[in-house]
Protein backbone atom coordinates (compact mmCIF):
# COMPACT_ATOMS: atom_id res chain seq x y z
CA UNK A 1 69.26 73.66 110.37
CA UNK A 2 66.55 75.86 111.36
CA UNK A 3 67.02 79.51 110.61
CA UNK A 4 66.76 80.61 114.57
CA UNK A 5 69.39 78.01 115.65
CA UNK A 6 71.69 79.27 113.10
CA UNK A 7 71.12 82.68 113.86
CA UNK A 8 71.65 81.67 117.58
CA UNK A 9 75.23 79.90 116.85
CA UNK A 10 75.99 83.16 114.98
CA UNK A 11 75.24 85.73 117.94
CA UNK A 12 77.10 83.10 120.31
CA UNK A 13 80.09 83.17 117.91
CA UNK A 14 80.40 86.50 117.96
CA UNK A 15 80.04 86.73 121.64
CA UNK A 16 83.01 84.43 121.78
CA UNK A 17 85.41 86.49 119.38
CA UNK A 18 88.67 88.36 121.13
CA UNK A 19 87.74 92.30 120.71
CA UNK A 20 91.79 93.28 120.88
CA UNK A 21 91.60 96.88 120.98
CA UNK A 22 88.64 96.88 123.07
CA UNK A 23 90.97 95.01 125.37
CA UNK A 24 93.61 97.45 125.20
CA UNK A 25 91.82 100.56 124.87
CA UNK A 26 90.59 99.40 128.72
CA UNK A 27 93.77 98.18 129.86
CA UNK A 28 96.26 100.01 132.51
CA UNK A 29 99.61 99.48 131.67
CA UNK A 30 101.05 101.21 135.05
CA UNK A 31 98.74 98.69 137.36
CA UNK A 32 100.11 95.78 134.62
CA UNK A 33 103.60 96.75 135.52
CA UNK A 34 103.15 96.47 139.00
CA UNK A 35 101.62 93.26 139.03
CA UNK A 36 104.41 92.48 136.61
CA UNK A 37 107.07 93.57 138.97
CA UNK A 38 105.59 91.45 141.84
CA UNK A 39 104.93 88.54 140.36
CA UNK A 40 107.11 87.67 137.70
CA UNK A 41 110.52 90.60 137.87
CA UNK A 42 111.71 88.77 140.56
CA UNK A 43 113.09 86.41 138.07
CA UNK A 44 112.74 87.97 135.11
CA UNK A 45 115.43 90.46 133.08
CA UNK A 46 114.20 91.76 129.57
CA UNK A 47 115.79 88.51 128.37
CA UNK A 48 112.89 86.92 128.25
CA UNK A 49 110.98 89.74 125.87
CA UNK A 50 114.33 90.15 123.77
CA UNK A 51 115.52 86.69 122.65
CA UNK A 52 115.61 85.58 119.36
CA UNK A 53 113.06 83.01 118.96
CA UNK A 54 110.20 85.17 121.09
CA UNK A 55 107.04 83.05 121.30
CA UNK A 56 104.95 86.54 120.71
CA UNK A 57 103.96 88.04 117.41
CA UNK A 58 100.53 89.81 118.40
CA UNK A 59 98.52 91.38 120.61
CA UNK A 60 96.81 87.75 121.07
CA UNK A 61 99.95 85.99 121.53
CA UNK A 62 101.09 88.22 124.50
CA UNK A 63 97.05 88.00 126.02
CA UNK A 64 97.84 83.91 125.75
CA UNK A 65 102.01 84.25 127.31
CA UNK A 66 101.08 86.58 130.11
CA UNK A 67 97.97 83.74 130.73
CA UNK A 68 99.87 80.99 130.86
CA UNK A 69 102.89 82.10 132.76
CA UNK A 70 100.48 84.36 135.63
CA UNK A 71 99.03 80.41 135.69
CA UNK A 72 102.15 78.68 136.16
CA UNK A 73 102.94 80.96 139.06
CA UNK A 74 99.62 80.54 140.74
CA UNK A 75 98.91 84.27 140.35
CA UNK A 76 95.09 83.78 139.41
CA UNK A 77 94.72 86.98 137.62
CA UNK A 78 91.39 88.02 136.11
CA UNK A 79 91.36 88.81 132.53
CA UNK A 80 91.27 92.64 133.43
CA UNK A 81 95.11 92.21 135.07
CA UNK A 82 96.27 89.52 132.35
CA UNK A 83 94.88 92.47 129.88
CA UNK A 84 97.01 95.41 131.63
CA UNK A 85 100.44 93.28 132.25
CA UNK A 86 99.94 92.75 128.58
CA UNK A 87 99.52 96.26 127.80
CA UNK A 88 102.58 97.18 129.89
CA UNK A 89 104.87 94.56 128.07
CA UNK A 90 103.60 95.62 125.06
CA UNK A 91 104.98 99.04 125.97
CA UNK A 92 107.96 98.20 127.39
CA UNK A 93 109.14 95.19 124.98
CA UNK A 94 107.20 94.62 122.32
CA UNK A 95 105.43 97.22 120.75
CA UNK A 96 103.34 95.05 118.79
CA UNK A 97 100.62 97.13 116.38
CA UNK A 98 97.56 96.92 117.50
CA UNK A 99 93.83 96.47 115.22
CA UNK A 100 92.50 99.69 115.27
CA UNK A 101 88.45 100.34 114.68
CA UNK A 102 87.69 100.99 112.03
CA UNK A 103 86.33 104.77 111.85
């Protein structure tokens, strides 16, 4: 492989890697809960965020949950408002630790 179309795959990967505290540093957890609460508390309790075998064990997983679901109820969020009803869960349920950069 040529040296420039490796280098080229390597800036593209990088492009493509998930930047999770980036993601949360920008994220608004009070505009997350109100999309939350309109979209989904309807029929949602905590249940959901508390029971035993919880699908969500990182910042990624919830991003990926809070995807799918908006999906399956033909919200058609942007990745700004999947990022802050993730934040706001995070707050409210989960408190999952988040990567911190380094510095």
């Amino acid at each position: 492989m040529k040296p420039a179309i490796a280098l080229l795959l390597v800036a593209l990967g990088a492009c493509s890697v998930p930047q999770p505290q980036a993601e949360v540093s920008a994220a608004n957890a009070g505009r997350g809960e109100l999309l939350y609460e309109n979209a989904c508390g309807a029929c949602h309790t905590t249940e959901p965020h508390w029971r035993e075998k919880r699908l969500v064990g990182s910042w990624d997983d919830l991003v990926g949950q809070v995807r799918r679901w908006q999906a399956v109820a033909g919200q058609n969020w942007s990745p700004a408002e999947v990022n802050d009803v993730a934040a706001f869960l995070n707050e409210r349920f989960y408190r999952l630790p988040l990567r911190r950069a380094p510095g």
